[in-house]
C-alpha atoms as a PDB file:
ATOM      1  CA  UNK A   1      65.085 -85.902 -88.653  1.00  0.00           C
ATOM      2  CA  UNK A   2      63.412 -86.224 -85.321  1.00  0.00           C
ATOM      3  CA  UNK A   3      60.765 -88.073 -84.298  1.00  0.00           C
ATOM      4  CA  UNK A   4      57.907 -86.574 -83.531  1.00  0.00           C
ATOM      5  CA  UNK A   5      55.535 -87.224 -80.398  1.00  0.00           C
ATOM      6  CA  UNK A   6      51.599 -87.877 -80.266  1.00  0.00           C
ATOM      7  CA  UNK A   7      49.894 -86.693 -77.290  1.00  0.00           C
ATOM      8  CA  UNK A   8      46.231 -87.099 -78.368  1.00  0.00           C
ATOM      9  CA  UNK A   9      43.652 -85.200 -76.039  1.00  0.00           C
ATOM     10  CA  UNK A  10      41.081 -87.301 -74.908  1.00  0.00           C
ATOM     11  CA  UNK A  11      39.041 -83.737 -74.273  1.00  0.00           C
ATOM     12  CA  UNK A  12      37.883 -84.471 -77.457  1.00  0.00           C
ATOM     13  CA  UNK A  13      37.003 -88.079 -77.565  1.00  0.00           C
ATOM     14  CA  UNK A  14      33.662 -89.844 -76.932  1.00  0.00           C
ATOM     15  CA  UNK A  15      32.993 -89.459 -72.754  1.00  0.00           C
ATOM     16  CA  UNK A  16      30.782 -92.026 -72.970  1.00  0.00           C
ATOM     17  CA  UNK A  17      33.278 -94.736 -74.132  1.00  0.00           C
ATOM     18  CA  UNK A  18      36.562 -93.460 -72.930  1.00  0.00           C
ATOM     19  CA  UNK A  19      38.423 -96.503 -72.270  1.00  0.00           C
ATOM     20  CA  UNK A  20      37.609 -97.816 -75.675  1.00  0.00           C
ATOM     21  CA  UNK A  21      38.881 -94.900 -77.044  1.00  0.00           C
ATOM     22  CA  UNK A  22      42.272 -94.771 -75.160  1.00  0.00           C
ATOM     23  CA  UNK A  23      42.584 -98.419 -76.013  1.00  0.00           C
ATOM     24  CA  UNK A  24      41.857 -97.656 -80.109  1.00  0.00           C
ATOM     25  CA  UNK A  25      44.616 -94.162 -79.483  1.00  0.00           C
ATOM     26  CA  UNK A  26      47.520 -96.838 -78.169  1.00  0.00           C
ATOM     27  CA  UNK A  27      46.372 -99.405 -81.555  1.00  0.00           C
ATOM     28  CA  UNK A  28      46.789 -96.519 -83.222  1.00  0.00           C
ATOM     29  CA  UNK A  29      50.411 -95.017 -82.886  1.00  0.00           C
ATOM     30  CA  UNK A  30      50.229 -92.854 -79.944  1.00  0.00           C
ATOM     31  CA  UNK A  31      52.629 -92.124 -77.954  1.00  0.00           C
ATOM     32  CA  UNK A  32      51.382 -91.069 -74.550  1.00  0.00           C
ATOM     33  CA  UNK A  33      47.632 -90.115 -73.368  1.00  0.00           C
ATOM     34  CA  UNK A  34      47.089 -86.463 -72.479  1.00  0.00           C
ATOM     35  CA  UNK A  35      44.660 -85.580 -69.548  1.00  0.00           C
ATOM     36  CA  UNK A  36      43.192 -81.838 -69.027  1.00  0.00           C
ATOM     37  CA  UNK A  37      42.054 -81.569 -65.712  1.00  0.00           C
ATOM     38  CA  UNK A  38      39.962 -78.360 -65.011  1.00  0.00           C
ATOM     39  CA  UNK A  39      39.091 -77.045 -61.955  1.00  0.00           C
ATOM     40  CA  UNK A  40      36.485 -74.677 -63.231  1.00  0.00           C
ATOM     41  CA  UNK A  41      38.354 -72.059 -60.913  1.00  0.00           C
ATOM     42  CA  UNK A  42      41.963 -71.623 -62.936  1.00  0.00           C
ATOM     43  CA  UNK A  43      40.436 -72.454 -66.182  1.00  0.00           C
ATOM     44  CA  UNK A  44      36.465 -72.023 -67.207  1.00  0.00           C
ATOM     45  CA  UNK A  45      35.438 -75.741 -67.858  1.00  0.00           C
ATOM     46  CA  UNK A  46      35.324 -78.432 -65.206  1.00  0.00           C
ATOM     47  CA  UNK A  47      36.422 -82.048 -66.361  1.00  0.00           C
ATOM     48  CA  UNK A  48      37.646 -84.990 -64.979  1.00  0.00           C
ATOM     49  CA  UNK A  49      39.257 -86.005 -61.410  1.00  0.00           C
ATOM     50  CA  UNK A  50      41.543 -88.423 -59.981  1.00  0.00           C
ATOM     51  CA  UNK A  51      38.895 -91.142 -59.780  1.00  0.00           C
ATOM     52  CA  UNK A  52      38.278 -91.166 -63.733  1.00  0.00           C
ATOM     53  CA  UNK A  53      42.099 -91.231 -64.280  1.00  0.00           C
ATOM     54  CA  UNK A  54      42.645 -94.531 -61.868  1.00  0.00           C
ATOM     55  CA  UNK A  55      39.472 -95.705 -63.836  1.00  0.00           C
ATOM     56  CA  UNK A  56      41.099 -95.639 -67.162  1.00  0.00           C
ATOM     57  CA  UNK A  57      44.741 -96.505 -66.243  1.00  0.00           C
ATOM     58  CA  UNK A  58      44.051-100.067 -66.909  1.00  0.00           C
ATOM     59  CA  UNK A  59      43.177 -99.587 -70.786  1.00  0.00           C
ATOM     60  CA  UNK A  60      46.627 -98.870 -72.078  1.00  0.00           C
ATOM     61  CA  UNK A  61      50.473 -99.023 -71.132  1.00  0.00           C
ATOM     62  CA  UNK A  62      51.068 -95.709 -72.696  1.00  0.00           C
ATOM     63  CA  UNK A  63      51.828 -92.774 -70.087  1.00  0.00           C
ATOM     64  CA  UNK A  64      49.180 -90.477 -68.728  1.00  0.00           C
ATOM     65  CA  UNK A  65      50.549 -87.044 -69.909  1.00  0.00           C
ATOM     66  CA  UNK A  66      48.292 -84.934 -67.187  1.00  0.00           C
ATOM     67  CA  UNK A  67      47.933 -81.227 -67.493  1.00  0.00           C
ATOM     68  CA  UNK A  68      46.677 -80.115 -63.896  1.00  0.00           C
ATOM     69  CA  UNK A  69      44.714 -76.568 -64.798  1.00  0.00           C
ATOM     70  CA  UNK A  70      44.237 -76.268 -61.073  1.00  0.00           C
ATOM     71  CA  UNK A  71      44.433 -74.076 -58.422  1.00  0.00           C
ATOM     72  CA  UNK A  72      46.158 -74.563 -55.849  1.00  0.00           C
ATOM     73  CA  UNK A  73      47.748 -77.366 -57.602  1.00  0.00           C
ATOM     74  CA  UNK A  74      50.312 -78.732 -55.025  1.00  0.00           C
ATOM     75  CA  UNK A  75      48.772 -80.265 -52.322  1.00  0.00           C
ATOM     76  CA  UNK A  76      46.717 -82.296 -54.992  1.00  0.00           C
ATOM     77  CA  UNK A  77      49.873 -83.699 -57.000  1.00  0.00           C
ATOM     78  CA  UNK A  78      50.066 -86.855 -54.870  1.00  0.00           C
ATOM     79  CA  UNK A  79      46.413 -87.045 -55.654  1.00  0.00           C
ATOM     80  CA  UNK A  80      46.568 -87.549 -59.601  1.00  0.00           C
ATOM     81  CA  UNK A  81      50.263 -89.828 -59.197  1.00  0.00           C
ATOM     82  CA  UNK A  82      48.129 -91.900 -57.219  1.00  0.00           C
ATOM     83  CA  UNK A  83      45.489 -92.276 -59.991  1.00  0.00           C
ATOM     84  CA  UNK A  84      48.351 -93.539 -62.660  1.00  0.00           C
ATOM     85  CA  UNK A  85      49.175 -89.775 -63.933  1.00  0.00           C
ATOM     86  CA  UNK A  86      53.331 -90.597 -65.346  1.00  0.00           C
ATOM     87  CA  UNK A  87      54.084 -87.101 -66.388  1.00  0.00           C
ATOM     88  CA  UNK A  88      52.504 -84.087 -63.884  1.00  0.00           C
ATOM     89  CA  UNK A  89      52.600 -80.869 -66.001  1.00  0.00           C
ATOM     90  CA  UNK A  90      51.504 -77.752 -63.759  1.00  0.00           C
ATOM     91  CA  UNK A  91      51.336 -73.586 -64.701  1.00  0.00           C
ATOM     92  CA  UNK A  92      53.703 -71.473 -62.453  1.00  0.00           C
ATOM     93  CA  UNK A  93      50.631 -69.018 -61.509  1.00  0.00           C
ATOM     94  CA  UNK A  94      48.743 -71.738 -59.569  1.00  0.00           C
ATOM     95  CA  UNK A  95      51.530 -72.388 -57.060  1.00  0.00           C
ATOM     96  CA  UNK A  96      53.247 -70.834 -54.449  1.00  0.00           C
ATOM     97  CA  UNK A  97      56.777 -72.322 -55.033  1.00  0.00           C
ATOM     98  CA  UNK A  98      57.269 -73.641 -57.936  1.00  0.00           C
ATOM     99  CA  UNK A  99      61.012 -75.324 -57.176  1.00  0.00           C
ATOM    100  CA  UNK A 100      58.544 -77.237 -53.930  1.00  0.00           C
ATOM    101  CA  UNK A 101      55.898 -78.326 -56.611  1.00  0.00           C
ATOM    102  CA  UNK A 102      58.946 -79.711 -59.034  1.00  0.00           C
ATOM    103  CA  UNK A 103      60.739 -81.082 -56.628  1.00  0.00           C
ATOM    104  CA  UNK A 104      57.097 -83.126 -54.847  1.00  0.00           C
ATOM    105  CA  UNK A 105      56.529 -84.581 -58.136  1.00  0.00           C
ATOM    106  CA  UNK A 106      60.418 -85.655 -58.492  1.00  0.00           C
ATOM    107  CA  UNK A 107      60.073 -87.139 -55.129  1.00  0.00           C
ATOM    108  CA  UNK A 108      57.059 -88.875 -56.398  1.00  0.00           C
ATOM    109  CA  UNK A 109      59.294 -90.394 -59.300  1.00  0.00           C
ATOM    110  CA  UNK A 110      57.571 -89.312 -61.887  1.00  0.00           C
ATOM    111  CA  UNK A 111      58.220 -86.610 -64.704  1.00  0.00           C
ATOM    112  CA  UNK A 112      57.910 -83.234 -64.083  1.00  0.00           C
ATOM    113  CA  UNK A 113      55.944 -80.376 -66.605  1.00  0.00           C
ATOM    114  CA  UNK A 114      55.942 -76.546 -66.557  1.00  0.00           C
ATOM    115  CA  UNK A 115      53.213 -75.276 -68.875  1.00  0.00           C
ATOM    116  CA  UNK A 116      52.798 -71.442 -70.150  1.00  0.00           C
ATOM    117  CA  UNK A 117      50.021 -69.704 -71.239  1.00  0.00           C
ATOM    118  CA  UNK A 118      50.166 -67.687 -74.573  1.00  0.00           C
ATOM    119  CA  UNK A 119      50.327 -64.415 -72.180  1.00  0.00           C
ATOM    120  CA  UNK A 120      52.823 -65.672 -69.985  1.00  0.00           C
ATOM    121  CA  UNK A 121      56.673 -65.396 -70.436  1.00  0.00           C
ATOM    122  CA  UNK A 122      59.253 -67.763 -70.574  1.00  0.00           C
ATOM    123  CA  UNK A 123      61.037 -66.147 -67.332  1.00  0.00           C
ATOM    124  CA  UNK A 124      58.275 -68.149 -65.826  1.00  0.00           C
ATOM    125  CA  UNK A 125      60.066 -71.126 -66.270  1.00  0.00           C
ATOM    126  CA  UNK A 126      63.843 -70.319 -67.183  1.00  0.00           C
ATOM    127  CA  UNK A 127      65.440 -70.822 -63.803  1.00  0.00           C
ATOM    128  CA  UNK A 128      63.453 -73.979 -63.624  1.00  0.00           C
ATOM    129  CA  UNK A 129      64.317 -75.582 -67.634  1.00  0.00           C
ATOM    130  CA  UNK A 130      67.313 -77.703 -66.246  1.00  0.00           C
ATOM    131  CA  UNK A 131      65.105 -79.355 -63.808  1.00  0.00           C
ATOM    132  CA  UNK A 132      61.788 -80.478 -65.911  1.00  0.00           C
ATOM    133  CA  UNK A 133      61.261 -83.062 -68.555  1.00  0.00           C
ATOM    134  CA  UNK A 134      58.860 -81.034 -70.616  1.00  0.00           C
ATOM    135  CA  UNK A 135      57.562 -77.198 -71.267  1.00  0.00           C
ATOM    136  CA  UNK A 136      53.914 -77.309 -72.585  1.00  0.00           C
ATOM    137  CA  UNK A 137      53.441 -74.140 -74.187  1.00  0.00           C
ATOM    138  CA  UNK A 138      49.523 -73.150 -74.548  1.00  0.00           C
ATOM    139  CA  UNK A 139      48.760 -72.059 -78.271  1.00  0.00           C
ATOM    140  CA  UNK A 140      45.336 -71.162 -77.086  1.00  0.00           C
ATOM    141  CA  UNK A 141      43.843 -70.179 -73.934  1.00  0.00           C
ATOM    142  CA  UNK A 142      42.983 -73.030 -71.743  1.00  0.00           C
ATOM    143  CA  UNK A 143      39.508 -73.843 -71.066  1.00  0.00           C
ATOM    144  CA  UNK A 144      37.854 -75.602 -74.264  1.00  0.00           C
ATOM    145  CA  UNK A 145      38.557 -77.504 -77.270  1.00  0.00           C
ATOM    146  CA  UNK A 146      38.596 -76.669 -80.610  1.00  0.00           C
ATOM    147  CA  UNK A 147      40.159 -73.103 -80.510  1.00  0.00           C
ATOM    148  CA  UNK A 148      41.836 -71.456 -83.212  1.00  0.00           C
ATOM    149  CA  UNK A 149      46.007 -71.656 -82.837  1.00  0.00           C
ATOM    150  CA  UNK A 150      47.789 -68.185 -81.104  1.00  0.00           C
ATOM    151  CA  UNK A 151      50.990 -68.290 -83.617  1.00  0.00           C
ATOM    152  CA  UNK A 152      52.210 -65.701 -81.411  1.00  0.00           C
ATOM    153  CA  UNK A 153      53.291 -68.158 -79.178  1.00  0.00           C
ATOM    154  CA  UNK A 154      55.965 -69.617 -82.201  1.00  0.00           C
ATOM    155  CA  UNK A 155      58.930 -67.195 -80.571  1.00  0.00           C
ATOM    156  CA  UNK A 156      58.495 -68.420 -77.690  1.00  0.00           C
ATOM    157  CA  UNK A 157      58.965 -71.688 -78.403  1.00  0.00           C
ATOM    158  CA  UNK A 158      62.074 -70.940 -80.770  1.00  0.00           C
ATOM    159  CA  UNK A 159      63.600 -68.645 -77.927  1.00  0.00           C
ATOM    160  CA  UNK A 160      63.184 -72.377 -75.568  1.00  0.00           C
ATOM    161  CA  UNK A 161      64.635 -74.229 -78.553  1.00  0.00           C
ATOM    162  CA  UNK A 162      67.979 -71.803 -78.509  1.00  0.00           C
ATOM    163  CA  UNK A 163      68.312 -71.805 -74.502  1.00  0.00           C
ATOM    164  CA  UNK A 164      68.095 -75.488 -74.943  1.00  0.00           C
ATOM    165  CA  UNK A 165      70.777 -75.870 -77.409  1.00  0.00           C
ATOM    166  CA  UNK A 166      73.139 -73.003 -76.086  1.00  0.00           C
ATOM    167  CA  UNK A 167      72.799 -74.713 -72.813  1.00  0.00           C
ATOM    168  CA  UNK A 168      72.835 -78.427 -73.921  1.00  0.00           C
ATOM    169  CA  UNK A 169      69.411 -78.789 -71.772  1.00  0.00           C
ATOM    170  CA  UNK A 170      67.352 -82.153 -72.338  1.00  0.00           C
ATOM    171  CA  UNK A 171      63.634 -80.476 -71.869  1.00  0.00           C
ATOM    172  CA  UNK A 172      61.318 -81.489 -74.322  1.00  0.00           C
ATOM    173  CA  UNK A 173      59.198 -78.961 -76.030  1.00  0.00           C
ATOM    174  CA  UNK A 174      55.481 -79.646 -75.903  1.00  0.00           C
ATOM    175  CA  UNK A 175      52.485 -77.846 -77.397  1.00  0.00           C
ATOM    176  CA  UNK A 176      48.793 -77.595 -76.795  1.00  0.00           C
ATOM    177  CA  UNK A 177      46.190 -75.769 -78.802  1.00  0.00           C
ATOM    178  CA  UNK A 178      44.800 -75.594 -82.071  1.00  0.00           C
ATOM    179  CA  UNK A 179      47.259 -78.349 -83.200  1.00  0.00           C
ATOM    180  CA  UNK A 180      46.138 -79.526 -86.771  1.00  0.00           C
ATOM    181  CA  UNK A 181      48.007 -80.010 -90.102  1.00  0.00           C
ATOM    182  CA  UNK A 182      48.632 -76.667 -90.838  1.00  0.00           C
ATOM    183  CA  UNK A 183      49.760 -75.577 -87.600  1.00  0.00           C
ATOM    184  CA  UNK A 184      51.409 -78.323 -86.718  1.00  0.00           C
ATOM    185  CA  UNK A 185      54.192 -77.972 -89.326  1.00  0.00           C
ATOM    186  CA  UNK A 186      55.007 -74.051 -88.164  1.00  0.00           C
ATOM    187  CA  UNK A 187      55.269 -75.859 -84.229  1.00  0.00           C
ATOM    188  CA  UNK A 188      57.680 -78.484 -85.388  1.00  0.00           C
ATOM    189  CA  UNK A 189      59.847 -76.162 -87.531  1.00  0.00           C
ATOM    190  CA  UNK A 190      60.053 -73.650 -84.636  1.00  0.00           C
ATOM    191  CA  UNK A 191      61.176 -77.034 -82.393  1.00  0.00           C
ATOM    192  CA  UNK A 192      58.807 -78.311 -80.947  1.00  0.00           C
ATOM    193  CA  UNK A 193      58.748 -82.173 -79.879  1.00  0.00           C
ATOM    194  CA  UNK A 194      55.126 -83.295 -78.798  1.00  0.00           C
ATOM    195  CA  UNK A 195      51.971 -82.407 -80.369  1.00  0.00           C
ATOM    196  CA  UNK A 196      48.801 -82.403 -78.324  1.00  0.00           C
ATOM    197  CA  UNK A 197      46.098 -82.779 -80.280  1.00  0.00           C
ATOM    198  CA  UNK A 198      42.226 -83.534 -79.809  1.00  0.00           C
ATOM    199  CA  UNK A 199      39.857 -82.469 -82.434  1.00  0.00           C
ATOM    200  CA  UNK A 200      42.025 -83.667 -85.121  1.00  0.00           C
ATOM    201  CA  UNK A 201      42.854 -86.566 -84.216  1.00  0.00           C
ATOM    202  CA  UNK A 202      39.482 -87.409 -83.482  1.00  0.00           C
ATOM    203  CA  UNK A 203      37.510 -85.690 -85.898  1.00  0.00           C
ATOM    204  CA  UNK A 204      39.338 -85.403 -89.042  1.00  0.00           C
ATOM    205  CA  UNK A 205      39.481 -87.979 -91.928  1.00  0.00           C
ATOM    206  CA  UNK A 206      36.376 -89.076 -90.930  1.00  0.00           C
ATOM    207  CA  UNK A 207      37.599 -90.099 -87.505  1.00  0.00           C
ATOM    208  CA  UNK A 208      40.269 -91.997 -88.676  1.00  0.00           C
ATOM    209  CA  UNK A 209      42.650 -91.743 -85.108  1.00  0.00           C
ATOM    210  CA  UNK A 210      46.056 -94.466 -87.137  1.00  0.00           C
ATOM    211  CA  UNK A 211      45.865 -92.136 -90.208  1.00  0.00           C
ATOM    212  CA  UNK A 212      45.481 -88.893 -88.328  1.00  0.00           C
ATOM    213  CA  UNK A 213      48.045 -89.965 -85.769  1.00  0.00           C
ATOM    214  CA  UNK A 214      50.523 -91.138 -88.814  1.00  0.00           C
ATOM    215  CA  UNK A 215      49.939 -87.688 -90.884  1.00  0.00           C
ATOM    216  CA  UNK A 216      50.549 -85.693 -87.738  1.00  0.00           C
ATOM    217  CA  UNK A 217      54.149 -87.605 -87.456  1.00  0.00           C
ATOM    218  CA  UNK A 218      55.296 -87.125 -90.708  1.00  0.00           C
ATOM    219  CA  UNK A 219      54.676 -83.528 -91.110  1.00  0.00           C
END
């Protein structure tokens, strides 16, 4: 059985506290910390910058798992690495070269993301699978928390799953949106690797992040 990877949102957590939060996520079992960043230009929501990211890199060891929803997104890369960001996940569409924007953040030693939305295809990314860490596929349309899961986007991630095995590929298989119980399962069984979750984590079980975090493992 694999294990299974926590990527809790901190869209969802408490703005006002966030350190205290992250610190209570890492107590709590998991795995890495993922950051939304939203430009209120690729995606409709502003949130947070490089300067809140460098703020809360001293509250945990566990990686900053940073979704850049910008664009352009390349010339700020160096930007976000600088802040603490350890993985840099980026979508195709907001860059002009997408081999230049993988290989900046591989210069910049740190692990390299695609992510697609629900309406874009895997071509997107297929030339580019066998040199990235992670795909994050978008089960809802970026821009907000607390949207309802796309399961259209399940053969997509099973089509990744097969190109990974036929071609012995290392990529792991991330997913964002709508991630709860339920939905979670159908991700996992299609192959997925890392769940990114928010309002569950944070909201269900009366707020209960160790027991949400556990449940969401052992699905």
């Amino acid at each position: 059985m694999k294990k299974i990877q926590i990527s809790p949102s901190i869209l969802s957590a408490d703005f006002s506290k966030l350190g205290e939060d992250i610190k209570r996520l890492e107590e709590s079992g998991a795995d890495m910390i993922h950051v939304d960043v939203m430009d209120g230009h690729f995606v409709p929501n502003l949130t947070i910058g490089p300067p809140v990211i460098k703020s809360l890199r001293k509250y945990t060891k566990l990686p900053f798992d940073v979704h850049l929803m910008i664009d352009p997104v390349h010339k700020y890369i160096k930007d976000y690495i600088d802040a603490g960001a350890d993985i840099i996940t980026f979508h195709p569409e907001a860059t002009n070269n997408v081999f230049e924007t993988i290989n900046l953040i591989r210069l910049l030693k740190r692990k390299v993301g695609i992510s697609l939305n629900p309406n874009t295809d895997i071509h997107a990314a297929k030339e580019h699978l066998d040199k990235i860490d992670l795909i994050l596929i978008m089960s809802v349309y970026p821009g907000f928390g607390g949207q309802k899961f796309i399961k259209e986007v399940i053969q997509k991630i099973k089509d990744l799953d097969q190109i990974r095995k036929d071609k012995k590929l290392n990529f792991k298989i991330e997913i964002d949106g709508g991630i709860d119980f339920e939905t979670s399962k159908i991700a996992i069984d299609a192959g997925v690797d890392i769940l990114v979750s928010g309002t569950t984590v944070f909201k269900e079980n009366n707020g209960d992040l160790k027991k949400n975090i556990e449940t969401l493992k052992k699905i």
